[in-house]
Protein backbone atom coordinates (compact mmCIF):
# COMPACT_ATOMS: atom_id res chain seq x y z
CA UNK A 1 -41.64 -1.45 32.14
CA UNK A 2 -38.50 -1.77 33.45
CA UNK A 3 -36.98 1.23 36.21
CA UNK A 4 -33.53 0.89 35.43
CA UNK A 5 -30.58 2.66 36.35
CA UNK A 6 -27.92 3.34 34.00
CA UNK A 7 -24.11 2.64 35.95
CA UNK A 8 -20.83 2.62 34.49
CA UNK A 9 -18.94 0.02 34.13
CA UNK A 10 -16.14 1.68 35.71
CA UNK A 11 -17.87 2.56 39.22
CA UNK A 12 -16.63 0.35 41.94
CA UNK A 13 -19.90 -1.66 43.33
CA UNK A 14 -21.90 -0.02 46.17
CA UNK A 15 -20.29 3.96 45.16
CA UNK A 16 -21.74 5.13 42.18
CA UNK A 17 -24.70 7.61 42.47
CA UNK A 18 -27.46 6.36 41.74
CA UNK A 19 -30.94 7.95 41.84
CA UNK A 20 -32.99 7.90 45.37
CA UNK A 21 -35.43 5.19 44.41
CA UNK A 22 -32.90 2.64 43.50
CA UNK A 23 -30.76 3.77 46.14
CA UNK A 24 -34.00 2.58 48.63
CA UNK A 25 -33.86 -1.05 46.25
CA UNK A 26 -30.20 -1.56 46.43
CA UNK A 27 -30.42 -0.87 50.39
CA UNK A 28 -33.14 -3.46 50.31
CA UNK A 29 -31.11 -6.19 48.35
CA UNK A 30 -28.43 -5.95 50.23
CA UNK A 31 -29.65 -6.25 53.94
CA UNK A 32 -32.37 -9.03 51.98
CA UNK A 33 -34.70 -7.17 53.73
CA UNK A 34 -38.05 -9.63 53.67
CA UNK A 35 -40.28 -6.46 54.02
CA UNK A 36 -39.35 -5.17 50.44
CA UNK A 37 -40.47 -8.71 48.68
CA UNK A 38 -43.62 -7.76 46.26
CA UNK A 39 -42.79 -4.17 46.19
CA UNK A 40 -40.41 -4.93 42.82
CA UNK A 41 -37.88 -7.61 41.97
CA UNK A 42 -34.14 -7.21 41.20
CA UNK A 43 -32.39 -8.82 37.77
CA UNK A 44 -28.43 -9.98 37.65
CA UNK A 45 -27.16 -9.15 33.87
CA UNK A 46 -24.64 -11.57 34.67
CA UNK A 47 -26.54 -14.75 35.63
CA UNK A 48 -29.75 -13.56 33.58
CA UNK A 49 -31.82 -14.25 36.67
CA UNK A 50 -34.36 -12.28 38.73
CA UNK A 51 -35.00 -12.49 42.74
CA UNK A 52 -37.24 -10.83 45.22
CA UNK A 53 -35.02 -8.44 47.88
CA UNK A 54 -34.85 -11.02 50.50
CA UNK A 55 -33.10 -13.87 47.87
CA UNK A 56 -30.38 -15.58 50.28
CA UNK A 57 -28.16 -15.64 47.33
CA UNK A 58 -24.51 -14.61 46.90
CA UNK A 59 -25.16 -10.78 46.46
CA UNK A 60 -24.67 -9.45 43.57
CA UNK A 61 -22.11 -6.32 41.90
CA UNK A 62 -24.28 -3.18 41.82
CA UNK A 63 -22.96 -2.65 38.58
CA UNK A 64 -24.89 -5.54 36.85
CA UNK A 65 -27.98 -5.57 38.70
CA UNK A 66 -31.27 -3.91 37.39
CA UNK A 67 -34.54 -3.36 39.34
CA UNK A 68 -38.02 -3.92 37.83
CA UNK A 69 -41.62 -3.45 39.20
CA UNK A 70 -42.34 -7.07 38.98
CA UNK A 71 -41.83 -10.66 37.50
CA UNK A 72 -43.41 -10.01 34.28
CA UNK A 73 -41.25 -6.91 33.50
CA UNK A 74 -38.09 -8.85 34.30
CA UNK A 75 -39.40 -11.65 31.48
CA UNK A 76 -40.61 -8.83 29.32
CA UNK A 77 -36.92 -7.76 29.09
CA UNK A 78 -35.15 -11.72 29.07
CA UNK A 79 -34.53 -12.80 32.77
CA UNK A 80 -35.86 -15.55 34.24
CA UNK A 81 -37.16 -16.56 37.74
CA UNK A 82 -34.77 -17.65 40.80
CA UNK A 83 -35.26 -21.12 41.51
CA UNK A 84 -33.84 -20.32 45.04
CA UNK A 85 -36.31 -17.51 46.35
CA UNK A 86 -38.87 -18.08 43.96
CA UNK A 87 -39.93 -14.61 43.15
CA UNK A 88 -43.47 -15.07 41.17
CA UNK A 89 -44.62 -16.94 44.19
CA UNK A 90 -46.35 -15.57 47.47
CA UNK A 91 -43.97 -14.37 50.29
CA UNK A 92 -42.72 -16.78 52.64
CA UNK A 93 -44.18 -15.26 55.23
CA UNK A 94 -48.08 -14.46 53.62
CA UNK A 95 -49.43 -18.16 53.49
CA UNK A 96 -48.52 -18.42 56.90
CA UNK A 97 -49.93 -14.58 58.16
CA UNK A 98 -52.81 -16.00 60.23
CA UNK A 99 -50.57 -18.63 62.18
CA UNK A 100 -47.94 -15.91 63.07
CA UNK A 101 -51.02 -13.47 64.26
CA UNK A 102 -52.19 -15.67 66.59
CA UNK A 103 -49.05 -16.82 68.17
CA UNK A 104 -48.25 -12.52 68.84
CA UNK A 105 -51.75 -12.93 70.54
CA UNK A 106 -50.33 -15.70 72.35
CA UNK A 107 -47.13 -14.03 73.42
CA UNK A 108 -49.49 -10.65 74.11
CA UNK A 109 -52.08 -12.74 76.25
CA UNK A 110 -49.64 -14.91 78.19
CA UNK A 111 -48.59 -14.43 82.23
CA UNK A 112 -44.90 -15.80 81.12
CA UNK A 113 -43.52 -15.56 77.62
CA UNK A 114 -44.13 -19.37 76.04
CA UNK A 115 -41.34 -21.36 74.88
CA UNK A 116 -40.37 -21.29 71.04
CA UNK A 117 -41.68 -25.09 70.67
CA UNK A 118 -45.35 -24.38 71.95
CA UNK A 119 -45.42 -21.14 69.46
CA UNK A 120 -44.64 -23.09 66.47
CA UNK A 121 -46.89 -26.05 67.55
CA UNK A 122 -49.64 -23.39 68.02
CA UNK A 123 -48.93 -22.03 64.49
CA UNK A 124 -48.60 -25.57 63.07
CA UNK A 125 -45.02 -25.07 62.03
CA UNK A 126 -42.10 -26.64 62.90
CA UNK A 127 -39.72 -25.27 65.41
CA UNK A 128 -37.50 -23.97 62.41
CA UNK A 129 -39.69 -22.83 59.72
CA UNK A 130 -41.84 -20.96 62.31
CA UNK A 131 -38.56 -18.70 63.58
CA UNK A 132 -37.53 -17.91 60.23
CA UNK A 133 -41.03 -16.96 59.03
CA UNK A 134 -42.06 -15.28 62.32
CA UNK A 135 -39.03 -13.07 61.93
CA UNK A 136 -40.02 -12.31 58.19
CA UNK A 137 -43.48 -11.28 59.11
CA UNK A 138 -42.52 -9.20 62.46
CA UNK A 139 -38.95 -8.12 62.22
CA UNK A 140 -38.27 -9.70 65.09
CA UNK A 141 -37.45 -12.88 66.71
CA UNK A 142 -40.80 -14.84 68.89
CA UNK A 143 -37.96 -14.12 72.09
CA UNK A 144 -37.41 -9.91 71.15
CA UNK A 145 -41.08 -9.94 70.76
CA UNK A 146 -41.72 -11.23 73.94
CA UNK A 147 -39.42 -9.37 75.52
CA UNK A 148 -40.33 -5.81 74.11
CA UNK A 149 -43.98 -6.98 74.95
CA UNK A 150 -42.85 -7.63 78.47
CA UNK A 151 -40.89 -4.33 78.89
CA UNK A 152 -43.63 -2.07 77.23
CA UNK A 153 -46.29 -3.89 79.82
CA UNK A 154 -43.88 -2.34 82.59
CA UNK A 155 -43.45 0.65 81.44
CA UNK A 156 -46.66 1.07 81.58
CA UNK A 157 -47.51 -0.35 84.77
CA UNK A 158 -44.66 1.06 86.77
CA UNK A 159 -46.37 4.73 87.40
CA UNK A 160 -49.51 3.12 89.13
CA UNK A 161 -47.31 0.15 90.68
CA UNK A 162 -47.13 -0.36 94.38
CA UNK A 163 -43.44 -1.80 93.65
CA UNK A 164 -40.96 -2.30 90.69
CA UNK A 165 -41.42 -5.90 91.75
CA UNK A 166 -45.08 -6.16 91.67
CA UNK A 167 -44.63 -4.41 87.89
CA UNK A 168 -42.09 -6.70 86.80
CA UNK A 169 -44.02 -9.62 87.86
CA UNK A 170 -47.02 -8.70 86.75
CA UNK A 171 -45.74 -8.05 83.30
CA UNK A 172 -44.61 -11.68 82.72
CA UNK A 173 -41.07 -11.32 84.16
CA UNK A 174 -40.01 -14.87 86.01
CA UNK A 175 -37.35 -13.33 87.77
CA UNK A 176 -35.71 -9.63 88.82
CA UNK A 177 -32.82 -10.24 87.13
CA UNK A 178 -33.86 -10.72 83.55
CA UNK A 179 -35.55 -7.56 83.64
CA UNK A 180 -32.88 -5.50 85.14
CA UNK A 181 -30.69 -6.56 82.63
CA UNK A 182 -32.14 -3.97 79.96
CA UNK A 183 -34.24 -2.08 82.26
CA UNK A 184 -32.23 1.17 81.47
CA UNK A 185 -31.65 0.88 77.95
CA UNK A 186 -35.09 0.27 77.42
CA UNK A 187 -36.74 2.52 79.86
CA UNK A 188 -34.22 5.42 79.76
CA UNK A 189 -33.60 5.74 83.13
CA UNK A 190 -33.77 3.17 86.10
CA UNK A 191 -37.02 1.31 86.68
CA UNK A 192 -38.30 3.14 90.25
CA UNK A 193 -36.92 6.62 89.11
CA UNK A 194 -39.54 6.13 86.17
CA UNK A 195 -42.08 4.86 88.25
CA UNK A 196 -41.65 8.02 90.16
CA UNK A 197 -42.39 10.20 87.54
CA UNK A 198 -38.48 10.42 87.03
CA UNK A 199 -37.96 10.88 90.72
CA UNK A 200 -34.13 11.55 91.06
CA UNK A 201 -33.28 11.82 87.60
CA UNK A 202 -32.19 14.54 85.45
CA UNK A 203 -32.97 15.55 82.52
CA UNK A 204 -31.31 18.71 80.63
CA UNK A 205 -33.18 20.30 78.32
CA UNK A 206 -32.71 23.97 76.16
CA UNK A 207 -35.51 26.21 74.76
CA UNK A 208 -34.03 27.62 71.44
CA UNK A 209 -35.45 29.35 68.60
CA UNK A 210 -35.20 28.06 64.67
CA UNK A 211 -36.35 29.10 61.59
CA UNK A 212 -39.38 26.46 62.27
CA UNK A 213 -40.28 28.34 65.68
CA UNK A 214 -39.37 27.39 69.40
CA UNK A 215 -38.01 24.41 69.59
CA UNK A 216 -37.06 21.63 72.85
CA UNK A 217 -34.44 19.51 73.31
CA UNK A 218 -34.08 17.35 76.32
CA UNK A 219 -31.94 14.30 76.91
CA UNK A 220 -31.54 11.75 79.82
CA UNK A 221 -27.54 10.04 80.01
CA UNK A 222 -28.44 8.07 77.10
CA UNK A 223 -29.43 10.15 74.61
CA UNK A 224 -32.06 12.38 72.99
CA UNK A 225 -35.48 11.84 74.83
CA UNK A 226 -37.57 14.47 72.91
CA UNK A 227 -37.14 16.79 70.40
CA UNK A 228 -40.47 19.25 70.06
CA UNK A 229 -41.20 22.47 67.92
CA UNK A 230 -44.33 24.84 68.62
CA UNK A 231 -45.38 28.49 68.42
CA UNK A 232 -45.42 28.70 72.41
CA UNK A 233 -41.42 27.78 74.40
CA UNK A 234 -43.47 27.46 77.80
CA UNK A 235 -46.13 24.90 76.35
CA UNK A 236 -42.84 22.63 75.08
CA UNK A 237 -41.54 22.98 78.77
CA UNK A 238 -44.91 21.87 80.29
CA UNK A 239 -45.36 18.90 77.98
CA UNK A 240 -41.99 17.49 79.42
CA UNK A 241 -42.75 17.99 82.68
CA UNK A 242 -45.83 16.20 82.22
CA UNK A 243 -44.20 13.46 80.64
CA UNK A 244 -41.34 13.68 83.94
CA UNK A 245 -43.24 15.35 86.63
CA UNK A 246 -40.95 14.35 89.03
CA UNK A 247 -37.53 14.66 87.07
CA UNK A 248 -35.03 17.02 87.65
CA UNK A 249 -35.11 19.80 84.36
CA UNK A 250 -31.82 20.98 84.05
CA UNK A 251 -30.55 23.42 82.04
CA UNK A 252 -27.79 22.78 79.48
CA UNK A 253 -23.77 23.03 79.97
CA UNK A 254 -21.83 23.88 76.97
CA UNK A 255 -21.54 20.22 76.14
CA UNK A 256 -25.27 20.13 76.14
CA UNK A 257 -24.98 22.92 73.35
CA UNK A 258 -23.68 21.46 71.27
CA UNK A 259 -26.14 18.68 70.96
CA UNK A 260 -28.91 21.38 70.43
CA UNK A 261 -26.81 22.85 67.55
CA UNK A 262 -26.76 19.84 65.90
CA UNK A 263 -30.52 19.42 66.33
CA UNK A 264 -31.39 23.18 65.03
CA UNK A 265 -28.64 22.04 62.46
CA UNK A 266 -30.58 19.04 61.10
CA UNK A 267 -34.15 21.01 61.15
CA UNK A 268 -32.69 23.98 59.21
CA UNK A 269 -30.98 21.28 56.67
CA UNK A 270 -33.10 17.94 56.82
CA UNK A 271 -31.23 16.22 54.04
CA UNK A 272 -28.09 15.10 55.71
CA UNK A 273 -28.46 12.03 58.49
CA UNK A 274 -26.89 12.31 62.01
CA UNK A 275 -25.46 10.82 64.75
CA UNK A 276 -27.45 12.24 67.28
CA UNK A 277 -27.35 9.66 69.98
CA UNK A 278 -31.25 9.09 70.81
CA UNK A 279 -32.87 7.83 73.54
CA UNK A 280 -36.71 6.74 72.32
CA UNK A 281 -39.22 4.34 73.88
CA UNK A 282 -41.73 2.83 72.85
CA UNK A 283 -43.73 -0.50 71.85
CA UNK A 284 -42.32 -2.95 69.69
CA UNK A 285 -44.88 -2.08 66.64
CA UNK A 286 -43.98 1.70 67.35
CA UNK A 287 -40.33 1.05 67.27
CA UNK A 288 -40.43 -0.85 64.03
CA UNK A 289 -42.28 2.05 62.03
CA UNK A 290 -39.69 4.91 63.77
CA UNK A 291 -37.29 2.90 62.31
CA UNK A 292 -38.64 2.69 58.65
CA UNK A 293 -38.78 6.21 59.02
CA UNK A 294 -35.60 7.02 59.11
CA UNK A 295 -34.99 4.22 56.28
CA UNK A 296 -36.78 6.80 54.05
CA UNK A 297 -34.14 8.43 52.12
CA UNK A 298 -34.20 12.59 52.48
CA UNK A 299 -35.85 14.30 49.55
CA UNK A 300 -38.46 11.12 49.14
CA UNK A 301 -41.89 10.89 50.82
CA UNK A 302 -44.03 7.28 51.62
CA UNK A 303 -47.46 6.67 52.79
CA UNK A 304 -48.62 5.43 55.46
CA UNK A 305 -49.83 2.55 53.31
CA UNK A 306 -46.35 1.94 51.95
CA UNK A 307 -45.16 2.43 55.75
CA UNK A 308 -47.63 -0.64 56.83
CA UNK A 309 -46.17 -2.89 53.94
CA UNK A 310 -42.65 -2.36 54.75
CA UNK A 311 -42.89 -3.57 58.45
CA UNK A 312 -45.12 -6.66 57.55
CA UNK A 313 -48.46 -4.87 58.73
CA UNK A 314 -49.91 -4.10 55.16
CA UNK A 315 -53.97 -3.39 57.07
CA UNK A 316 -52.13 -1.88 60.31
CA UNK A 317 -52.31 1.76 58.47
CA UNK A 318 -53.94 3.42 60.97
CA UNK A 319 -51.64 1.88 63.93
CA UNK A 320 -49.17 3.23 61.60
CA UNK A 321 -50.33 6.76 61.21
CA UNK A 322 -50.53 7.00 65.70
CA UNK A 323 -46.75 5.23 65.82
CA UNK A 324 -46.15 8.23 63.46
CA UNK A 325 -47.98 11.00 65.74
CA UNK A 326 -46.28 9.07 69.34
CA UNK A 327 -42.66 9.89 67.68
CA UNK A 328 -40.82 11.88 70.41
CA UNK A 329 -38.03 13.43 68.72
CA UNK A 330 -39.11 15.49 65.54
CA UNK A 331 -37.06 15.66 61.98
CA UNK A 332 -34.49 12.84 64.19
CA UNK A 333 -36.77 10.54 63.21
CA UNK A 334 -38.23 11.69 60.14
CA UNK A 335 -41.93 11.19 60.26
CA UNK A 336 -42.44 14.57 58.00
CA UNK A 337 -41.52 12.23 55.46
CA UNK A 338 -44.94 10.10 55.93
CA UNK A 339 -47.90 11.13 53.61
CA UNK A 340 -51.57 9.96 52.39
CA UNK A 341 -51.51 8.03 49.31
CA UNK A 342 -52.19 10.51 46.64
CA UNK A 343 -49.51 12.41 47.98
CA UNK A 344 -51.54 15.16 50.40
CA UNK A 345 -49.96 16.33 53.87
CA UNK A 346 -51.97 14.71 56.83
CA UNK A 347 -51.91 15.44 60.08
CA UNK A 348 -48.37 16.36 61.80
CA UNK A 349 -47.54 16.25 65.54
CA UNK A 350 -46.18 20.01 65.43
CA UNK A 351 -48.12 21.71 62.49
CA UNK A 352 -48.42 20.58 58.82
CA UNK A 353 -46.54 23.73 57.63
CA UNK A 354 -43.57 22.74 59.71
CA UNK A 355 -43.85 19.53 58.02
CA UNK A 356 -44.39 21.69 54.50
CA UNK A 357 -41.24 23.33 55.13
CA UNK A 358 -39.29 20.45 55.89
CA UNK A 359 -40.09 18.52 52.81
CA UNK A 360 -39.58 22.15 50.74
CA UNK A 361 -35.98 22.38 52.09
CA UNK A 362 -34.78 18.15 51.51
CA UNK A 363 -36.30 18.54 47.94
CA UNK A 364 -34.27 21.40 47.42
């Protein structure tokens, strides 16, 4: 059966409301986002055709494009297969699962990252085909895999280090430079300042109340670093100076207030998105589920099954579920949004009736 939308011909493409779900489809189509293929299929009136989401195709007008759950409801109502994507066959990136798993054990396992023509030789793939369907199955290309491998091994390493050096090095790194380069961005702060437990960095931070409870929001230079809710404003303030023992907690200017407005903003009214600049860390897998999060439209709900499928992980549920319960900055990144599949609340890092409350108020 066919789940259809009905536009008007007189909508300009890409502005015509349409309801949440297809709104999630048409998003998909038109970033041919790889993830979405098998989850439904998309039909041109126009060319009488029907693609998976990731067809390399000339997009099409919104106004003449339908969405069905698969194949055979597209030929139930007259459309016929691409001959370009193919959409009644496997993924691209399925027949070759097994190959692309063991060359992210191979980047994992290796002192220095290996080069892009031993990965594909590994996989059995040529140089080519193994980019393009590493990069369907992981998001990300073998080189940013390797590299947010790299940086997360640092991270880690840095507190216990003797040096930044002896991190670096031991994480893979060939030279100082190259990690340097995106130290900051990707550790928040520089590299011995985190080793320190943010020796010499500060951190503001504000202890508010909302309608939700107390509620912390901290931020290095870059951005948001942690947005927390709880019943107790002291415990919040501990659990950042654990994470920082070392930084130095400031207390927010005016310009810092206004940042925590728009955060109390966004958990009293959940539905609207924001430009809060954030400032997040965290593995490469854990990265890639934050941001399907927040690719979950307000109002709509996924589970942590559907979560797993949409990253190219379908089994990694329960890695899902702990990327989910790491997420630093609540209602930001919207992991209320995550559920089991029959639809129950699980588990939520500050209290399933915050998370209750939060879905109650985008559904209104």
């Amino acid at each position: 059966m066919a789940v259809e939308s009905s536009p008007m011909a007189t909508t300009p493409a890409d502005t015509q409301p349409v309801p949440d779900a297809d709104a999630a489809r048409w998003d998909a189509v038109r970033r041919r986002d790889a993830s979405a293929d098998g989850r439904f299929v998309y039909a041109v009136r126009t060319t009488g055709v029907y693609c998976r989401p990731s067809c390399p195709s000339r997009p099409a007008r919104r106004e003449n494009v339908s969405f069905f759950a698969d194949g055979a409801a597209a030929r139930a109502a007259g459309f016929r297969a691409c001959k370009r994507c193919r959409p009644d066959e496997a993924s691209p990136a399925s027949p070759h699962a097994a190959a692309i798993a063991r060359a992210c054990r191979l980047i994992e396992e290796a002192e220095e990252m290996p080069g892009l023509d031993a990965l594909a030789a590994a996989a059995g793939l040529s140089r080519f085909h193994f980019h393009r369907v590493f990069k369907a199955a992981t998001g990300l290309t073998p080189a940013a895999y390797g590299a947010a491998r790299r940086a997360r091994r640092v991270a880690d390493a840095l507190p216990a280090a003797g040096s930044v050096t002896q991190a670096l090095y031991d994480a893979g790194y060939g030279s100082a430079s190259r990690f340097y380069a995106g130290a900051t961005r990707r550790l928040g702060m520089a590299p011995s300042a985190y080793r320190k437990g943010g020796e010499g960095e500060e951190i503001r931070f504000a202890v508010g109340q909302c309608s939700l409870g107390a509620i912390l929001v901290a931020a290095t230079v870059t951005g948001v670093c942690a947005i927390t809710m709880g019943d107790d404003p002291q415990a919040l303030v501990r659990d950042l100076q654990d994470r920082f023992p070392r930084a130095t907690l400031v207390g927010g200017d005016a310009a810092f207030e206004a940042t925590v407005a728009a955060v109390v903003g966004l958990v009293e009214d959940p539905r609207g998105r924001h430009d809060i600049p954030l400032d997040v860390r965290g593995t490469a897998f854990q990265e890639r589920v934050w941001r399907a999060l927040r690719d979950i439209p307000p109002g709509r709900t996924a589970s942590y099954t559907e979560i797993a499928g949409r990253i190219g992980h379908p089994a990694a549920v329960r890695a899902v579920a702990q990327a989910c319960g790491a997420n630093p900055a609540a209602v930001a990144i919207p992991c209320h949004r995550v559920v089991r599949t029959d639809g129950a609340l699980s588990g939520y890092r500050w209290g399933v009736e915050r998370k209750r409350a939060l879905l109650e108020r985008e559904r209104a």
